[in-house]
PDB file of N, CA and C in Angstrom:
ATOM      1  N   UNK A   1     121.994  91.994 122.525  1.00  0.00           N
ATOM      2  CA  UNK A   1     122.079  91.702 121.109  1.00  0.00           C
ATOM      3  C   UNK A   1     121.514  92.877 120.302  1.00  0.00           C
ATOM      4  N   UNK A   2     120.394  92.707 120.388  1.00  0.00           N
ATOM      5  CA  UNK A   2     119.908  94.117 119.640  1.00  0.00           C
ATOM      6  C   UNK A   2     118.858  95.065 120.325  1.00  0.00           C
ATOM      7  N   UNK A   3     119.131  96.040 120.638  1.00  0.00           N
ATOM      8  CA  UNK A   3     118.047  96.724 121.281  1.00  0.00           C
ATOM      9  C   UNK A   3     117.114  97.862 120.807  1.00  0.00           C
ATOM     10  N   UNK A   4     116.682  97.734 119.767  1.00  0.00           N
ATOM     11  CA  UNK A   4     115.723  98.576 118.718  1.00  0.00           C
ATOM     12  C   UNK A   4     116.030  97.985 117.786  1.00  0.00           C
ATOM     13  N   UNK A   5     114.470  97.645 116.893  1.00  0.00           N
ATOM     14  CA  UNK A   5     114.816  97.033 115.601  1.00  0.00           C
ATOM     15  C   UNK A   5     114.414  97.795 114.476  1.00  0.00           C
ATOM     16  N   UNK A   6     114.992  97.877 113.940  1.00  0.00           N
ATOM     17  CA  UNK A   6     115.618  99.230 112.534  1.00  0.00           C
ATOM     18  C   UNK A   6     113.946  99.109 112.028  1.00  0.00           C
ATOM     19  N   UNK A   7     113.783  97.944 111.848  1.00  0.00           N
ATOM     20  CA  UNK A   7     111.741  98.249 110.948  1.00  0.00           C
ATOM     21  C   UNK A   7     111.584  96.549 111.796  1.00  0.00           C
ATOM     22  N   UNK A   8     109.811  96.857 111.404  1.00  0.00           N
ATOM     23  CA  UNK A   8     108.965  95.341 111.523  1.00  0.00           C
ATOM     24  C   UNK A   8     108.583  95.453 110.338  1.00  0.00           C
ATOM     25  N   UNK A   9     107.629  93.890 110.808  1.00  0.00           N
ATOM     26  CA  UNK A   9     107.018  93.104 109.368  1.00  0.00           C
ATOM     27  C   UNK A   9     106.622  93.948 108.383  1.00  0.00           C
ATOM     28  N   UNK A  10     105.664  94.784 108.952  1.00  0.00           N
ATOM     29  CA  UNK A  10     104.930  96.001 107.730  1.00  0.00           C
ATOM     30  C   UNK A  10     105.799  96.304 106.779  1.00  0.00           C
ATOM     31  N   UNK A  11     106.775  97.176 107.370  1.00  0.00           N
ATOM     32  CA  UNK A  11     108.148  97.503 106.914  1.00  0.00           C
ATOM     33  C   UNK A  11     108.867  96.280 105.571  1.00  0.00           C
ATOM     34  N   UNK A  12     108.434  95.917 106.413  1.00  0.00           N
ATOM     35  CA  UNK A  12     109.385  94.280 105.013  1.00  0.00           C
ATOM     36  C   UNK A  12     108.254  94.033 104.133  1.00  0.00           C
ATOM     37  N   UNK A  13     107.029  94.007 104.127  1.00  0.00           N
ATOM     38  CA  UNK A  13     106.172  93.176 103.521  1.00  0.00           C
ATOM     39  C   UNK A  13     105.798  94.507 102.201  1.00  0.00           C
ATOM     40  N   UNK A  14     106.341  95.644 103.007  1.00  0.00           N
ATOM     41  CA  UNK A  14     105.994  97.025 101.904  1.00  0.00           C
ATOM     42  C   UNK A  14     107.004  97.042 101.289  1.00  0.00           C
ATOM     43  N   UNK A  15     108.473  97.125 101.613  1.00  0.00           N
ATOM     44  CA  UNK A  15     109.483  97.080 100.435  1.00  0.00           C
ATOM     45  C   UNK A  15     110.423  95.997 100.178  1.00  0.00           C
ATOM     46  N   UNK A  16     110.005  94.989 100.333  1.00  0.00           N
ATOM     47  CA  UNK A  16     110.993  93.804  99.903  1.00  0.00           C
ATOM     48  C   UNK A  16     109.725  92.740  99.367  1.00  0.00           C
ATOM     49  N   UNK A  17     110.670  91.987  97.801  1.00  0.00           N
ATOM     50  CA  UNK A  17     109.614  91.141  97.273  1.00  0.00           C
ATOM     51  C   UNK A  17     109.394  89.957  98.005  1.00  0.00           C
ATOM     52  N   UNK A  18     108.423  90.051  98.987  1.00  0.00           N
ATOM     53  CA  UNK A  18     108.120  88.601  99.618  1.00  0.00           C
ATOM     54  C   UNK A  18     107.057  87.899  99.096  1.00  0.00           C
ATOM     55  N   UNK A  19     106.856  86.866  99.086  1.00  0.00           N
ATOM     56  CA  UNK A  19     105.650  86.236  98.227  1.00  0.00           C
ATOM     57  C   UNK A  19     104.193  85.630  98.762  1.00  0.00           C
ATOM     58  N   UNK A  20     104.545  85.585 100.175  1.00  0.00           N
ATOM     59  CA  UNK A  20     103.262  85.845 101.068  1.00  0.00           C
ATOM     60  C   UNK A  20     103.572  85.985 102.437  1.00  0.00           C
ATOM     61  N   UNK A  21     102.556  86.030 103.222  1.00  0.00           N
ATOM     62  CA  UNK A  21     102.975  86.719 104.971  1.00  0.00           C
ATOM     63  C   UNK A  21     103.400  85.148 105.786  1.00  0.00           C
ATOM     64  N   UNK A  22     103.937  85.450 106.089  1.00  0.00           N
ATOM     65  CA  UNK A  22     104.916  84.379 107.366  1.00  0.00           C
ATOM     66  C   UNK A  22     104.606  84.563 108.486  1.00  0.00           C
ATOM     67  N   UNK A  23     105.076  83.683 109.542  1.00  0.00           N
ATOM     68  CA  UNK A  23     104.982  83.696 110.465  1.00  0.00           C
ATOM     69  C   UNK A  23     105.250  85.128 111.203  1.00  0.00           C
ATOM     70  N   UNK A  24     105.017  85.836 112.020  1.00  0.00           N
ATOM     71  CA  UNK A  24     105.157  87.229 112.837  1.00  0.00           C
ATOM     72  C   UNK A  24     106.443  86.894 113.719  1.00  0.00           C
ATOM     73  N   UNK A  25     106.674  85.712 114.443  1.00  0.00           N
ATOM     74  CA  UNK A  25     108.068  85.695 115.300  1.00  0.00           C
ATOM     75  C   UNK A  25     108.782  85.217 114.316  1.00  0.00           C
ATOM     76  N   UNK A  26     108.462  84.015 113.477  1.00  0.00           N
ATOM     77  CA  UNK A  26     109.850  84.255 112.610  1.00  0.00           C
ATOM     78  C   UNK A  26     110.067  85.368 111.888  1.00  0.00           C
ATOM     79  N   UNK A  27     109.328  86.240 111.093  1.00  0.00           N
ATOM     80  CA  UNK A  27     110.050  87.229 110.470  1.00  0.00           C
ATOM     81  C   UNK A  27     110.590  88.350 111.388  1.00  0.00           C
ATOM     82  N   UNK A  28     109.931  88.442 112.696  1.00  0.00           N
ATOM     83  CA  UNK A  28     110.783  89.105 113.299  1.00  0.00           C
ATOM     84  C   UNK A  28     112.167  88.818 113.958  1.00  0.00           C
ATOM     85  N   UNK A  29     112.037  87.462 114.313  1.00  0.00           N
ATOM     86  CA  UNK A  29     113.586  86.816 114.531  1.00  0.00           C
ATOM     87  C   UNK A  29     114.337  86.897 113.572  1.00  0.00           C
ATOM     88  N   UNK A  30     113.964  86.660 112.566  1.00  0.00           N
ATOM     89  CA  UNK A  30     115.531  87.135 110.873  1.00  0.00           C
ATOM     90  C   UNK A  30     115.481  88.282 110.964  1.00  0.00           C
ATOM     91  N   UNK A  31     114.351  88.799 111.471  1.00  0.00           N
ATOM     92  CA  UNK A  31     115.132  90.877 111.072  1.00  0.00           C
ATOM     93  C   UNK A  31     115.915  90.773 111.926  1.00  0.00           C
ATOM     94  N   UNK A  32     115.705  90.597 113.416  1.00  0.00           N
ATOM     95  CA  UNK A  32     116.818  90.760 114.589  1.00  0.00           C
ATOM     96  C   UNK A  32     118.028  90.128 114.147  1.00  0.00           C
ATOM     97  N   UNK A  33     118.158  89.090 113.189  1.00  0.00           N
ATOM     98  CA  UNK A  33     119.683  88.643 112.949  1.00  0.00           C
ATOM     99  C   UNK A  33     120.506  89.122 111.972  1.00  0.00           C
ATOM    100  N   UNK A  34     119.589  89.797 111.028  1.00  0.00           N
ATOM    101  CA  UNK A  34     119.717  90.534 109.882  1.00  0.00           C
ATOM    102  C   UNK A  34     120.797  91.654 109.953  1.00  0.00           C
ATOM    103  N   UNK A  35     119.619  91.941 111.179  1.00  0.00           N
ATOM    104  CA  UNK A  35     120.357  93.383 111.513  1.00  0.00           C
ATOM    105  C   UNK A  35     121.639  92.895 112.317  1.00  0.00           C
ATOM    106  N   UNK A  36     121.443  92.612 113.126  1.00  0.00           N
ATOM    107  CA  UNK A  36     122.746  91.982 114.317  1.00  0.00           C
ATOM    108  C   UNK A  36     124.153  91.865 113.504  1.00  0.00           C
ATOM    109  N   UNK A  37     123.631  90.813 112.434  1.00  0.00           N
ATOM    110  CA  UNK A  37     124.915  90.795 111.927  1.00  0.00           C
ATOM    111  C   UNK A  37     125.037  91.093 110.840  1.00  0.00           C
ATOM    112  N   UNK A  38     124.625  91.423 109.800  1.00  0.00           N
ATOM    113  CA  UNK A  38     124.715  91.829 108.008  1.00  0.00           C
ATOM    114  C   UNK A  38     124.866  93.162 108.305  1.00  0.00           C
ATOM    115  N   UNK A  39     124.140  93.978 109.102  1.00  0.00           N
ATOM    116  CA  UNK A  39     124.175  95.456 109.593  1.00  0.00           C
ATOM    117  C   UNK A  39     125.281  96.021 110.045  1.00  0.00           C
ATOM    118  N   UNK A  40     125.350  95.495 111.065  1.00  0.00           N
ATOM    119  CA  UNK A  40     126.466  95.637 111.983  1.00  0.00           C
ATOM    120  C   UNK A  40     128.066  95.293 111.550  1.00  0.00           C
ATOM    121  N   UNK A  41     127.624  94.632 110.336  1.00  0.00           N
ATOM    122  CA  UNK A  41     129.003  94.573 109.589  1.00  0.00           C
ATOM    123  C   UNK A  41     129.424  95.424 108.569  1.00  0.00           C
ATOM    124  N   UNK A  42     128.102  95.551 107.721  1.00  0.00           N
ATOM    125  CA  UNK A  42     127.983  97.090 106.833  1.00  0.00           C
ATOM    126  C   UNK A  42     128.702  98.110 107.449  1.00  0.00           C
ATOM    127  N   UNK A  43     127.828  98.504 108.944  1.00  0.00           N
ATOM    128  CA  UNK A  43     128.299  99.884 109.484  1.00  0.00           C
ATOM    129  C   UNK A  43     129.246  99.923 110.245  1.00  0.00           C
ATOM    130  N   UNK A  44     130.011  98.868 110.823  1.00  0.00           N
ATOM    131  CA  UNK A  44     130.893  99.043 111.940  1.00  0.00           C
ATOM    132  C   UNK A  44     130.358  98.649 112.859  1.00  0.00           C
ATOM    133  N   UNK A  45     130.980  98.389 113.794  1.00  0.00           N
ATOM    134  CA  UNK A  45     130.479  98.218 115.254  1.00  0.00           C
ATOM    135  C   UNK A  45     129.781  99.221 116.126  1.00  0.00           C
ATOM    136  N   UNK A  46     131.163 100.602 116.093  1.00  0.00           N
ATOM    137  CA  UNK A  46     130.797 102.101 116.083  1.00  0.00           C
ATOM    138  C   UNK A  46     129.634 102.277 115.911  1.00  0.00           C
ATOM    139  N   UNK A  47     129.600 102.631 114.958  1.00  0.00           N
ATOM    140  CA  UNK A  47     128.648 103.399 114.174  1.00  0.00           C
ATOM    141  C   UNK A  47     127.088 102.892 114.060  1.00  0.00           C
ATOM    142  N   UNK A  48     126.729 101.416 114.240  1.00  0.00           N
ATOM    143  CA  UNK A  48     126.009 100.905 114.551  1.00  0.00           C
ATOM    144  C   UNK A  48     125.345 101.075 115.989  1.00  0.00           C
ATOM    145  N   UNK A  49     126.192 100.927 116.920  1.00  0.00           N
ATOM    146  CA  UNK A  49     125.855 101.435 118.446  1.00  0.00           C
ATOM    147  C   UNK A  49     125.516 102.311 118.680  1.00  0.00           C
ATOM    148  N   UNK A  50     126.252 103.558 117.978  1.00  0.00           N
ATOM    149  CA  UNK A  50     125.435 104.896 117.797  1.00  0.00           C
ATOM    150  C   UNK A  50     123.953 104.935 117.526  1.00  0.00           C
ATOM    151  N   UNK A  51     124.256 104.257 116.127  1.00  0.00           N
ATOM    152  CA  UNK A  51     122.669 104.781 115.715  1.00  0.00           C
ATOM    153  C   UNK A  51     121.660 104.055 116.403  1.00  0.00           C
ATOM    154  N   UNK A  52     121.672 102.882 116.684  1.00  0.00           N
ATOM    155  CA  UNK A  52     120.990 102.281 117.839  1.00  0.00           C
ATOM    156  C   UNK A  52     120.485 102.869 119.470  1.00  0.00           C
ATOM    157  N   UNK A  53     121.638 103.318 119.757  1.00  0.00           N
ATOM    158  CA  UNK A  53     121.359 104.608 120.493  1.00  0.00           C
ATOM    159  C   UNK A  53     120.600 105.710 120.612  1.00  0.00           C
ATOM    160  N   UNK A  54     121.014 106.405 119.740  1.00  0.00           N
ATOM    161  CA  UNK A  54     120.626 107.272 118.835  1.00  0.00           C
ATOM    162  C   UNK A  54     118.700 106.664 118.510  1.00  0.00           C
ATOM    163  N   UNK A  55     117.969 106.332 117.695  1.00  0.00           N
ATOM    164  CA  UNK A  55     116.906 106.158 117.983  1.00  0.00           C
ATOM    165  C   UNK A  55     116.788 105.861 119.018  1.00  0.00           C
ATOM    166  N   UNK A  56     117.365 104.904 120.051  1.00  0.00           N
ATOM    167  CA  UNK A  56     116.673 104.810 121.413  1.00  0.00           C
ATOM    168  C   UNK A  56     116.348 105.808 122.043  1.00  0.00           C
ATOM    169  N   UNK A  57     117.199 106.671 121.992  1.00  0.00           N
ATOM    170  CA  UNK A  57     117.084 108.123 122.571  1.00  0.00           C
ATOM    171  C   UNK A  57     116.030 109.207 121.738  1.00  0.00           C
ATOM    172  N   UNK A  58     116.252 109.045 120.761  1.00  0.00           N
ATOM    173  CA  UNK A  58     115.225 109.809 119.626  1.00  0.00           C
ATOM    174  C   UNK A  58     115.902 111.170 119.629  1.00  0.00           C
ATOM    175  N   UNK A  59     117.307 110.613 119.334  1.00  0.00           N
ATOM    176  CA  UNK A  59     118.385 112.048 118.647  1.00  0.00           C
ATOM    177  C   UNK A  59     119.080 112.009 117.916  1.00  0.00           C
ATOM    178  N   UNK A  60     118.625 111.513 116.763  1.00  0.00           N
ATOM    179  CA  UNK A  60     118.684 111.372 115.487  1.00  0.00           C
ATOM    180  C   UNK A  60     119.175 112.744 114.858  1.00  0.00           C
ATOM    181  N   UNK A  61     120.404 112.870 114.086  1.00  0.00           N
ATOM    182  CA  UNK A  61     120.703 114.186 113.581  1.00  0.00           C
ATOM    183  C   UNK A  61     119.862 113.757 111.951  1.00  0.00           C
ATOM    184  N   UNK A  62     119.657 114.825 111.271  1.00  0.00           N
ATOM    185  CA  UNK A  62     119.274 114.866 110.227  1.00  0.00           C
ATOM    186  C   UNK A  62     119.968 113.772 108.947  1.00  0.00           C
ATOM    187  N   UNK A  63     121.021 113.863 109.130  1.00  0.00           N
ATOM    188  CA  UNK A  63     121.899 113.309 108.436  1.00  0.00           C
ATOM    189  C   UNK A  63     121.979 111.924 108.929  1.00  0.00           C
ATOM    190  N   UNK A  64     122.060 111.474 110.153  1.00  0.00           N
ATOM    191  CA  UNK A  64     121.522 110.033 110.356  1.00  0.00           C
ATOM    192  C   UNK A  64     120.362 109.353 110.222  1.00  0.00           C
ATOM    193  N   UNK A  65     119.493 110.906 110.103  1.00  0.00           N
ATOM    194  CA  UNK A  65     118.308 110.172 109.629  1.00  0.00           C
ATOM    195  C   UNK A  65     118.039 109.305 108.253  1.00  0.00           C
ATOM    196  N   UNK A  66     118.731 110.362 107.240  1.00  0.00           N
ATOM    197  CA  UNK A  66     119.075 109.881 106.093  1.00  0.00           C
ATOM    198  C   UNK A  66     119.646 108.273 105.562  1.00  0.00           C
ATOM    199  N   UNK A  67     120.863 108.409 106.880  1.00  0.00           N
ATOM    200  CA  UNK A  67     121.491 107.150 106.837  1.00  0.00           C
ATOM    201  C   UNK A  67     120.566 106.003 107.053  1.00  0.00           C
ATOM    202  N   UNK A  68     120.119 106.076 108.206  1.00  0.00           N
ATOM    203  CA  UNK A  68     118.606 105.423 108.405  1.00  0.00           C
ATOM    204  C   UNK A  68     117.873 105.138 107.425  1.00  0.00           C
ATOM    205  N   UNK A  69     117.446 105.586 106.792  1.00  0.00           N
ATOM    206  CA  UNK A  69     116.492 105.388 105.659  1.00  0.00           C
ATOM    207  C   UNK A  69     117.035 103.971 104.846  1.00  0.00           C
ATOM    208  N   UNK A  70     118.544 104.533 104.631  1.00  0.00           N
ATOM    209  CA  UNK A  70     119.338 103.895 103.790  1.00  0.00           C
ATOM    210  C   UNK A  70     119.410 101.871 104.603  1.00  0.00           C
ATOM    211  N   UNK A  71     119.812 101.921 105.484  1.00  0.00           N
ATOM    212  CA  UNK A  71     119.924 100.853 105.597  1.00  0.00           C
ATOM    213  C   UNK A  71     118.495 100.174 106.368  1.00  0.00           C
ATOM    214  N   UNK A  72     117.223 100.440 106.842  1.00  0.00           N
ATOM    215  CA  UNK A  72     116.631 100.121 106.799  1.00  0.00           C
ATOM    216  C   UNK A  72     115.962  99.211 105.426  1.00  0.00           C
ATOM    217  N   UNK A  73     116.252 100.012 104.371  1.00  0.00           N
ATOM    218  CA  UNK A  73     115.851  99.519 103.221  1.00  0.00           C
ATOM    219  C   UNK A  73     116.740  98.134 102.817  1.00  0.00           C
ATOM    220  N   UNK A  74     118.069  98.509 103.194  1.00  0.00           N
ATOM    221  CA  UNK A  74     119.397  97.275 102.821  1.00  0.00           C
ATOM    222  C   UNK A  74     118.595  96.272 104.178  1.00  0.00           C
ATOM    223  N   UNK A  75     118.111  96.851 104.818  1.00  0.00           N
ATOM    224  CA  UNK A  75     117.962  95.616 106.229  1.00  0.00           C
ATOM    225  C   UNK A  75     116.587  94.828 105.550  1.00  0.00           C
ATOM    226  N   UNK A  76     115.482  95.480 105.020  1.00  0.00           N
ATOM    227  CA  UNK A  76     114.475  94.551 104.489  1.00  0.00           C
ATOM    228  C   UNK A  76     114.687  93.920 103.242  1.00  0.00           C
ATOM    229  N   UNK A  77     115.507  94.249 102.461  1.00  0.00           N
ATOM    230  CA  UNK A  77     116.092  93.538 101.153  1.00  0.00           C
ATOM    231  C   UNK A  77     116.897  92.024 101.949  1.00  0.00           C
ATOM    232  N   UNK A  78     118.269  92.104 102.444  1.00  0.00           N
ATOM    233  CA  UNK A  78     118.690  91.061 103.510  1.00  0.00           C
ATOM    234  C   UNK A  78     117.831  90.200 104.373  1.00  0.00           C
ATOM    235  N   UNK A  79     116.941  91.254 104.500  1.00  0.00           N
ATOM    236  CA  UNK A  79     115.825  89.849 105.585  1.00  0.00           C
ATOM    237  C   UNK A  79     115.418  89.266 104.707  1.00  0.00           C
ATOM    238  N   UNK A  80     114.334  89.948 103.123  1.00  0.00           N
ATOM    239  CA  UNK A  80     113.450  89.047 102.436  1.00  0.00           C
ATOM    240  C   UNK A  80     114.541  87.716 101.926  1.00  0.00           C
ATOM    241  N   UNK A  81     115.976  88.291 101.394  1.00  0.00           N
ATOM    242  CA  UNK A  81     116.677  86.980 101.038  1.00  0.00           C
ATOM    243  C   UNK A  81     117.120  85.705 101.930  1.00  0.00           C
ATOM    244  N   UNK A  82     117.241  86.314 103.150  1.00  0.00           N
ATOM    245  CA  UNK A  82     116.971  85.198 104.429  1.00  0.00           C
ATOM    246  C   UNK A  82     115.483  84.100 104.486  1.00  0.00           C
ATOM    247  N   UNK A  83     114.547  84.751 104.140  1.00  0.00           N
ATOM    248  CA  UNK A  83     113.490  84.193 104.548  1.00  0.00           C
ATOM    249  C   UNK A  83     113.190  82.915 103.296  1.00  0.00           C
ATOM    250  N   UNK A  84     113.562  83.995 101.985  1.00  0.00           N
ATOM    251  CA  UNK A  84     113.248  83.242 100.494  1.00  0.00           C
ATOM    252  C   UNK A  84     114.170  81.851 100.906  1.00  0.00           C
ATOM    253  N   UNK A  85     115.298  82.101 101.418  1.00  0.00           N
ATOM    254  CA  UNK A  85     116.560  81.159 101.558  1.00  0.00           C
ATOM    255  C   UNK A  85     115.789  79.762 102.604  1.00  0.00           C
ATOM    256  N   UNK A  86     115.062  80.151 103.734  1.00  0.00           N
ATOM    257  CA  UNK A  86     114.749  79.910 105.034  1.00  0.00           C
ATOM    258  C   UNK A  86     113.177  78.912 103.944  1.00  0.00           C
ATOM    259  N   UNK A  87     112.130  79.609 103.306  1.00  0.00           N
ATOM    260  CA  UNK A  87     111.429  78.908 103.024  1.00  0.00           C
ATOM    261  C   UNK A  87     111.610  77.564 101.764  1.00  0.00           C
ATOM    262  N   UNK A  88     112.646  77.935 101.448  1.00  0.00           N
ATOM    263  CA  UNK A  88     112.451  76.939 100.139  1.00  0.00           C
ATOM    264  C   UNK A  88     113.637  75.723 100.863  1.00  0.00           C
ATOM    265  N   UNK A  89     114.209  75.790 102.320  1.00  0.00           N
ATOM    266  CA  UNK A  89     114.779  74.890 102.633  1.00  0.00           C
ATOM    267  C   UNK A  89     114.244  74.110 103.443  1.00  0.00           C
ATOM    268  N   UNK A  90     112.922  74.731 103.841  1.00  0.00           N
ATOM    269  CA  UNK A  90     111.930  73.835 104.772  1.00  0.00           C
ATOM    270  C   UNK A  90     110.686  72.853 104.408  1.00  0.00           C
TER     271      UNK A  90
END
């Protein structure tokens, strides 16, 4: 399913408006789905596997790094609206 996860909690709790700290496996289980599928649909299938790769390996071209940046940020925006979604239905 997913084998490197684009950011953790820190990561979310620094740039997405969350309104207090959650559980540690659940917020890490919505990033893993976040990414899995909101991501993976953004980027392609391709292109996703790559970059997944790609950090696994830690050969990151400059320019993917960039890209990186980019959807890490789209990946903690998508998680916090998962979670906002996730707490006010529980």
């Amino acid at each position: 399913m997913v084998d490197i996860l684009f950011i953790d909690d820190n990561y979310l709790y620094k740039n997405a408006p969350l309104p207090n700290k959650m559980d540690r496996a659940n917020v890490l289980s919505v990033i893993q789905i976040e990414q899995f599928t909101t991501i993976q649909d953004v980027l392609g299938t391709c292109l996703y596997e790559h970059l997944e790769a790609a950090m696994l390996a830690q050969t990151l071209t400059a320019d993917e790094e960039e890209l990186i940046k980019l959807v890490k940020y789209l990946l903690a925006l998508h998680t916090a609206r998962a979670l906002v979604i996730f707490t006010r239905t529980a």
